[in-house]
Protein backbone atom coordinates (compact mmCIF):
# COMPACT_ATOMS: atom_id res chain seq x y z
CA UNK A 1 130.31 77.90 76.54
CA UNK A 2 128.78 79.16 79.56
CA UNK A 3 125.21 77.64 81.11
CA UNK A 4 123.18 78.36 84.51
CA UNK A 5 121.85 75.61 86.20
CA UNK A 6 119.84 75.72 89.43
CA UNK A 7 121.07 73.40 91.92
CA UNK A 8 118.80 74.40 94.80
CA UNK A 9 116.74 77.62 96.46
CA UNK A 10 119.17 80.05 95.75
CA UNK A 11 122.05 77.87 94.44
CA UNK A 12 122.96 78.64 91.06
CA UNK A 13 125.93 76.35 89.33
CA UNK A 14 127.13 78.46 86.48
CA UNK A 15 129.06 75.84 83.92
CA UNK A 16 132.07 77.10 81.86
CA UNK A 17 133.31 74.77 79.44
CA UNK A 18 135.76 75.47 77.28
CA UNK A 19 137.39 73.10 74.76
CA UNK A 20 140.63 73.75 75.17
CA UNK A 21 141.11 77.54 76.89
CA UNK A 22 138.45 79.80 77.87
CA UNK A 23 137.67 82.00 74.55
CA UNK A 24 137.16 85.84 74.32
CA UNK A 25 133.97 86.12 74.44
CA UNK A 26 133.04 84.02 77.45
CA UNK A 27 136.08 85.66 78.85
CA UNK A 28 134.31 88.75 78.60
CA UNK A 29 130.48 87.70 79.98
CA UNK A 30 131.85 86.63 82.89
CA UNK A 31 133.69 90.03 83.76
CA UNK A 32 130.75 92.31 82.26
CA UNK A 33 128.07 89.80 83.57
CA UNK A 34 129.15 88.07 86.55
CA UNK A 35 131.97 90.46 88.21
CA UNK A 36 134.56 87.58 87.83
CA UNK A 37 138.18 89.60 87.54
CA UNK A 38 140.53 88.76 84.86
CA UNK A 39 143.19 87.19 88.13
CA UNK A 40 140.25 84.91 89.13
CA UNK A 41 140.11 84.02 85.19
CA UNK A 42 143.80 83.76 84.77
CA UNK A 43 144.00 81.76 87.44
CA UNK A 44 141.12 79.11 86.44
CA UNK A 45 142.04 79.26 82.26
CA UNK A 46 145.45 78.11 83.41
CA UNK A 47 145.88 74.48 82.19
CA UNK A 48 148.86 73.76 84.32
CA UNK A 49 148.03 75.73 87.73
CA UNK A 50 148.94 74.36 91.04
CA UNK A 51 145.90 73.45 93.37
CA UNK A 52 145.65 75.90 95.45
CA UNK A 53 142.30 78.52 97.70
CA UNK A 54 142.38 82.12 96.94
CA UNK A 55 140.12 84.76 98.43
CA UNK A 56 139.67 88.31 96.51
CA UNK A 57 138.36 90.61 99.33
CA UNK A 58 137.19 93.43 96.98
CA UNK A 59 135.09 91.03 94.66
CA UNK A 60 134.01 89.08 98.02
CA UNK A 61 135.17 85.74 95.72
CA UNK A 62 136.63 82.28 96.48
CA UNK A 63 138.97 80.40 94.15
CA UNK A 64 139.39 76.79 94.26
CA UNK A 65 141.92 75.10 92.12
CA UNK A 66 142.00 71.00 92.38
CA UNK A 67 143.66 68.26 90.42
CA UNK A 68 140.97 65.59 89.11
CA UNK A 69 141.87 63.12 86.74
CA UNK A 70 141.05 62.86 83.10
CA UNK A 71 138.45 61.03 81.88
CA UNK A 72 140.13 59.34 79.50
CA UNK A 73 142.21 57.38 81.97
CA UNK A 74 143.99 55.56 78.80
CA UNK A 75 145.46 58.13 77.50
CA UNK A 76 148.84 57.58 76.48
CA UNK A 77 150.52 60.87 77.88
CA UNK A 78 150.72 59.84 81.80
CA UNK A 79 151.24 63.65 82.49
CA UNK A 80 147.60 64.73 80.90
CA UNK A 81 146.40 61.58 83.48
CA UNK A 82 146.20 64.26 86.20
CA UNK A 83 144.44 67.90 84.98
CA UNK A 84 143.41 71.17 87.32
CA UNK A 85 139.72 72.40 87.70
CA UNK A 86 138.42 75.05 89.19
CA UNK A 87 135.79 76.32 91.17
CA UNK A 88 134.72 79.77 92.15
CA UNK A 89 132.04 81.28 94.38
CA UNK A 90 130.47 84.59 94.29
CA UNK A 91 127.14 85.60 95.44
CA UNK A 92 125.59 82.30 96.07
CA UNK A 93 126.73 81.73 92.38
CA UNK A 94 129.32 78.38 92.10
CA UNK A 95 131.11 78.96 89.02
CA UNK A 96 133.06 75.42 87.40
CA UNK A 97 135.85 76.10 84.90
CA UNK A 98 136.44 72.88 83.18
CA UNK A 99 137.67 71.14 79.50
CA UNK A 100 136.69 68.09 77.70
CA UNK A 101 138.84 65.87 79.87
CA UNK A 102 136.99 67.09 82.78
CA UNK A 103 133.60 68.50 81.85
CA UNK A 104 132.05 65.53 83.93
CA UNK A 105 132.64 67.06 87.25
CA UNK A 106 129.55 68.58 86.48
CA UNK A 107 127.63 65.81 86.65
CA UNK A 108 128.65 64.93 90.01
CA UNK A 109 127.70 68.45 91.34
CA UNK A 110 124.55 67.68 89.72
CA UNK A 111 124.75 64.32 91.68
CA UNK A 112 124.88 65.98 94.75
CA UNK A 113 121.22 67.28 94.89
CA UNK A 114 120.74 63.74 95.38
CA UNK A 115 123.02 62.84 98.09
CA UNK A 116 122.63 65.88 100.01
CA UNK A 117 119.98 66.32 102.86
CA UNK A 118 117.25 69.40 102.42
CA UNK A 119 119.01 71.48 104.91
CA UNK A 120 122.96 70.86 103.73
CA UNK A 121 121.46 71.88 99.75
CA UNK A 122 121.01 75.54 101.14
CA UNK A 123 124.70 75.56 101.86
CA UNK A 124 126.74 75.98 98.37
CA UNK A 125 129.95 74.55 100.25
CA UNK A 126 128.25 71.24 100.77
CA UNK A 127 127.91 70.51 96.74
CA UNK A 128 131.58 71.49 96.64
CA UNK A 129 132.56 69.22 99.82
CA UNK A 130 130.37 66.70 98.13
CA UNK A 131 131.75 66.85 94.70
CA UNK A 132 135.80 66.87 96.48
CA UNK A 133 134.76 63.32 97.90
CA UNK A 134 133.74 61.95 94.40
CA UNK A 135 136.95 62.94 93.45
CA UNK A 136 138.81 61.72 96.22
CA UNK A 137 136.75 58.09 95.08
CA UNK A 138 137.91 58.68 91.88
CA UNK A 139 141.55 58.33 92.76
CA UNK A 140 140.99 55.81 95.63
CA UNK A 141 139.56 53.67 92.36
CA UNK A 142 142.94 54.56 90.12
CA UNK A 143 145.22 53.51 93.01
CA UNK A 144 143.53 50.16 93.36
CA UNK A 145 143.52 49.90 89.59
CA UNK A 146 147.59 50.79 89.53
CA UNK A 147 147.76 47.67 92.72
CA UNK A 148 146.06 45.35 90.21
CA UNK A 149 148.39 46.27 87.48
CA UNK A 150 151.56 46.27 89.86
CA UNK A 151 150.03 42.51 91.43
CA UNK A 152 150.21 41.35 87.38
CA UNK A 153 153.85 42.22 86.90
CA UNK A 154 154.87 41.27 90.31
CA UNK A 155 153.04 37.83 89.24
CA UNK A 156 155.58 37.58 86.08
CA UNK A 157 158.45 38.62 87.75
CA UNK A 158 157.83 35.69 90.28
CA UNK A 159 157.36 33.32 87.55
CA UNK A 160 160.49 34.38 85.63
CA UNK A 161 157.96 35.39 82.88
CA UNK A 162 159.28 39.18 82.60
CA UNK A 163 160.34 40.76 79.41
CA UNK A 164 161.25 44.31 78.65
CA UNK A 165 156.98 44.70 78.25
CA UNK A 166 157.07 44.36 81.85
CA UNK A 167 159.97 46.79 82.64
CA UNK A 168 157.95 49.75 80.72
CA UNK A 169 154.47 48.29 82.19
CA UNK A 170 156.19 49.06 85.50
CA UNK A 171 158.48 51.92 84.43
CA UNK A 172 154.90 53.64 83.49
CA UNK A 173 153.27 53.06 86.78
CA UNK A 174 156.51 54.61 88.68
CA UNK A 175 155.10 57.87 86.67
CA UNK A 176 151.72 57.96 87.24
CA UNK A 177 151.69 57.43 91.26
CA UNK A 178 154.16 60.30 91.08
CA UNK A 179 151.41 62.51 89.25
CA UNK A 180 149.04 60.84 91.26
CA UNK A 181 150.74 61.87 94.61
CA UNK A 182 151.81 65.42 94.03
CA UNK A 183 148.01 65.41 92.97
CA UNK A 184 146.66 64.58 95.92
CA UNK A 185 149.02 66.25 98.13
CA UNK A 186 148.31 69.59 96.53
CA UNK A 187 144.62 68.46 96.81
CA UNK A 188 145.08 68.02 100.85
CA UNK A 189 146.90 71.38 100.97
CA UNK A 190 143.72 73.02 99.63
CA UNK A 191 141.29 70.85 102.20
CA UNK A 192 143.71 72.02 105.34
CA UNK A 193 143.40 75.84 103.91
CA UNK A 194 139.61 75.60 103.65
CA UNK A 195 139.40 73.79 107.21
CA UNK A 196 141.74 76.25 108.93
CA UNK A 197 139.97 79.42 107.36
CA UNK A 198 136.65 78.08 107.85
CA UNK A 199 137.13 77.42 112.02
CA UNK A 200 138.69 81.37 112.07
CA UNK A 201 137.25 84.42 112.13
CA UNK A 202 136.66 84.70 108.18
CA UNK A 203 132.76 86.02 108.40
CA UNK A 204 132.27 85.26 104.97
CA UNK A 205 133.41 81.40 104.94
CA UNK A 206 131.23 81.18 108.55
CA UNK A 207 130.19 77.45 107.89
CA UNK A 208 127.34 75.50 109.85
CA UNK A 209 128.09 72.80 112.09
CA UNK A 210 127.08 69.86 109.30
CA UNK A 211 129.12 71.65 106.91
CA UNK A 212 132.02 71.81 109.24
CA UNK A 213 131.49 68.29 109.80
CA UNK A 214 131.65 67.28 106.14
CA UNK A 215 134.30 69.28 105.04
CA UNK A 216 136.78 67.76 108.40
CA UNK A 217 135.16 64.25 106.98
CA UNK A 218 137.10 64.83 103.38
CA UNK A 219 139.90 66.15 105.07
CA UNK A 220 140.40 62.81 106.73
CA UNK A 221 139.00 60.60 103.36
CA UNK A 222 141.79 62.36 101.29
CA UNK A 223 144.42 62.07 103.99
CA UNK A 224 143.45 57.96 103.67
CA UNK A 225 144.21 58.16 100.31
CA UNK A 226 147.78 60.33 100.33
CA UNK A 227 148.64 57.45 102.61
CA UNK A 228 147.05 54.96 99.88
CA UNK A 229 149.20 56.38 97.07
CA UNK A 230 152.14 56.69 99.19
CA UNK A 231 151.94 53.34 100.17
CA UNK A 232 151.58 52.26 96.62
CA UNK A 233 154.51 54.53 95.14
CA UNK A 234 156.86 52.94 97.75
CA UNK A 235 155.79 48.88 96.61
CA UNK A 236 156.22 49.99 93.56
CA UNK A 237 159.66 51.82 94.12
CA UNK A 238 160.80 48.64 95.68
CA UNK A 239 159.66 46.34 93.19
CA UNK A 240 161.56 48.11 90.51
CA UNK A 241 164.61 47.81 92.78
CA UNK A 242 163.86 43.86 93.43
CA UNK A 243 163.64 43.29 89.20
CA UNK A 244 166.63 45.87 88.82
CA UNK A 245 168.44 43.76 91.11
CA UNK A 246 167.20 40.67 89.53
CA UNK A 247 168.30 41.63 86.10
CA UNK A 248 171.52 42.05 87.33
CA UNK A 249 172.00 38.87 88.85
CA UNK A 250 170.88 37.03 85.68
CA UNK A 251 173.42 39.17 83.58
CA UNK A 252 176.11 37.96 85.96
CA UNK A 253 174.86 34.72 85.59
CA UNK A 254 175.10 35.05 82.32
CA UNK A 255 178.73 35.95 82.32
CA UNK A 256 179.65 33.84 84.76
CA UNK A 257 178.50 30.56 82.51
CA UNK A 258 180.37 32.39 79.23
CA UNK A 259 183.52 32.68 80.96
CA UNK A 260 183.31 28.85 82.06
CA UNK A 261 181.99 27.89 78.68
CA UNK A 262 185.07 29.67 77.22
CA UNK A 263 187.48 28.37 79.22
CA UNK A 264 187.01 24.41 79.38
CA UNK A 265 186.31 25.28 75.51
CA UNK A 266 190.08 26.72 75.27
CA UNK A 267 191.71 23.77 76.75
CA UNK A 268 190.95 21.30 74.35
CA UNK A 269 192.62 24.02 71.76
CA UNK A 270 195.89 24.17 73.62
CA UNK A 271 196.41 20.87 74.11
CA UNK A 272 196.03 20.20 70.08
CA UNK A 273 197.86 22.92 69.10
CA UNK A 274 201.08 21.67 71.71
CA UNK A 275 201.11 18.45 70.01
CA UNK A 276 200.24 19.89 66.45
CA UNK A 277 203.43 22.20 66.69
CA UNK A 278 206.82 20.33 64.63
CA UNK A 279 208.74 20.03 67.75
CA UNK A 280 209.60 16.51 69.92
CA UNK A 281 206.61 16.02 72.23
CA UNK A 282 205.99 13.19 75.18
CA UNK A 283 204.33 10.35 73.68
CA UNK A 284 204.02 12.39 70.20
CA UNK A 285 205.19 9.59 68.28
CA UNK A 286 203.04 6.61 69.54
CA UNK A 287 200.13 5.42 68.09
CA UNK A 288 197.84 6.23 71.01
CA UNK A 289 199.24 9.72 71.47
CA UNK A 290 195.78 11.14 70.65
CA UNK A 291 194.39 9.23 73.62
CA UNK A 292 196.91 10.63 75.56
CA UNK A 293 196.00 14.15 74.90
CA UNK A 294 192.41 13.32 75.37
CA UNK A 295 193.31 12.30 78.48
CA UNK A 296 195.24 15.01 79.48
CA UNK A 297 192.34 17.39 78.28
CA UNK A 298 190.02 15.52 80.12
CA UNK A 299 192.12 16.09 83.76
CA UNK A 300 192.78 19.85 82.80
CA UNK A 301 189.19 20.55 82.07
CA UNK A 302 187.48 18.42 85.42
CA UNK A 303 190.71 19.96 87.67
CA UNK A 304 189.48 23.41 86.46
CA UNK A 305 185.86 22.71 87.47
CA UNK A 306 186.91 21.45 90.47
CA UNK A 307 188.41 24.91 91.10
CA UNK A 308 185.78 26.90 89.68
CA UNK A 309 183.08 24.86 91.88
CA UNK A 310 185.66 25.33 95.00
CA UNK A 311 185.96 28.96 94.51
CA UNK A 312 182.27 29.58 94.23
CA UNK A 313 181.69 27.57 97.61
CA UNK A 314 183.65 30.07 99.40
């Protein structure tokens, strides 16, 4: 489905939404209508493209691919958390290629007409700067959502409250700050292109000084949040490690009280079945002969804890 929308004095946002690719038919308006090419299309229908800025000098056109998330941030497939958009600009026209999952960027270029000042509207790189740093907010929010969750578990693990809920609780996170940061890094890649290209000699991306400005100002916002996410991945790593570790020490633990278990049980089994054998034993014919091998399971059993306890001292 394809809509114009008039952001501002010659600023026209032209919405494609498709519901799951982009059909035939709008496929075909927006080569016989707007001049798009069928790369420029290819390149925006594709649900797993790489972000990346693309310039077709013969069509005079700018392609901007960037990772946003999806709106449904509970969905259970962690790789469909993370989903491309993409913007293109032609003629003053700002053309945005998105699905369901992501059909509200829209509504934060919208949102810019109120956040941007009269002069910086005239300028259709400012809605797009404007609409990068929601996005960049949008996964500053998720990263401080993922420390809450990652704060919980830690919180268990400290507690010796964890369970195998809280190995896949943190098993899950591990995945999506790896989406998360090849996300944004392929998101900063596209903000360096777009700064370097914009301070050269490219006449057609000539920028104003307040555009400039705001587009070196979301350069440095999402370079804050790589670091955030990086920062995050790498607790997280190491908090894996820590309950990996931990689990291991409680299995050896575990084995460790087995193997003691099992041997001061053996001793009492020997020591009956010595003087349960038909043969001439010490003491095997007295009347108190069963509180002599009491006693001599007794003194096995303590001398072998006394071992165990020395050996483990060492």
């Amino acid at each position: 489905m394809i809509n114009e929308i008039i952001l501002n004095q010659g600023v026209k946002l032209v919405d494609v939404h498709s519901t799951n690719d982009l059909n035939d038919t709008d496929r075909a308006i927006l080569i016989e209508k707007y001049a798009l090419t069928n790369e420029i299309l290819d390149y925006a229908d594709d649900e797993n493209e790489r972000a990346r800025f693309e310039y077709d000098e013969i069509t005079d056109t700018y392609l901007i691919v960037y990772n946003v998330q999806n709106e449904n941030n509970k969905i259970a497939d962690i790789s469909q958390r993370v989903l491309p958009i993409s913007f293109a600009i032609k003629d003053q026209q700002l053309f945005l290629f998105t699905n369901d999952a992501t059909h509200y960027l829209k509504d934060y270029l919208l949102a810019a007409k109120d956040h941007l000042k009269p002069e910086a509207k005239k300028e259709i790189w400012e809605f797009i700067f404007n609409t990068l740093d929601q996005i960049s907010s949008d996964y500053s929010d998720q990263i401080s959502e993922t420390d809450v969750q990652r704060n919980h578990i830690q919180a268990l693990i400290k507690k010796h409250h964890s369970s195998e809920r809280q190995i896949l609780d943190l098993a899950d996170l591990e995945d999506l700050t790896t989406y998360l940061n090849t996300a944004i890094n392929g998101n900063l890649t596209v903000i360096k292109q777009l700064e370097l290209i914009s301070t050269g000699n490219v006449k057609s991306l000539h920028l104003n000084k307040a555009a400039r400005e705001h587009l070196h100002d979301s350069l440095i916002e999402i370079e804050q949040i790589k670091n955030q996410v990086d920062l995050t991945s790498d607790i997280i790593d190491r908090i894996s490690n820590t309950y990996n570790n931990i689990l291991n020490n409680r299995t050896n633990t575990t084995m460790k009280v087995l193997t003691i278990y099992t041997i001061v049980l053996s001793i009492p089994t020997i020591v009956s079945g010595f003087y349960g054998m038909n043969m001439k034993l010490p003491v095997a014919d007295q009347g108190w002969s069963w509180i002599f091998s009491l006693i001599v399971t007794i003194v096995i059993i303590l001398v072998i804890l006394w071992d165990l306890h020395r050996r483990d001292s060492l």
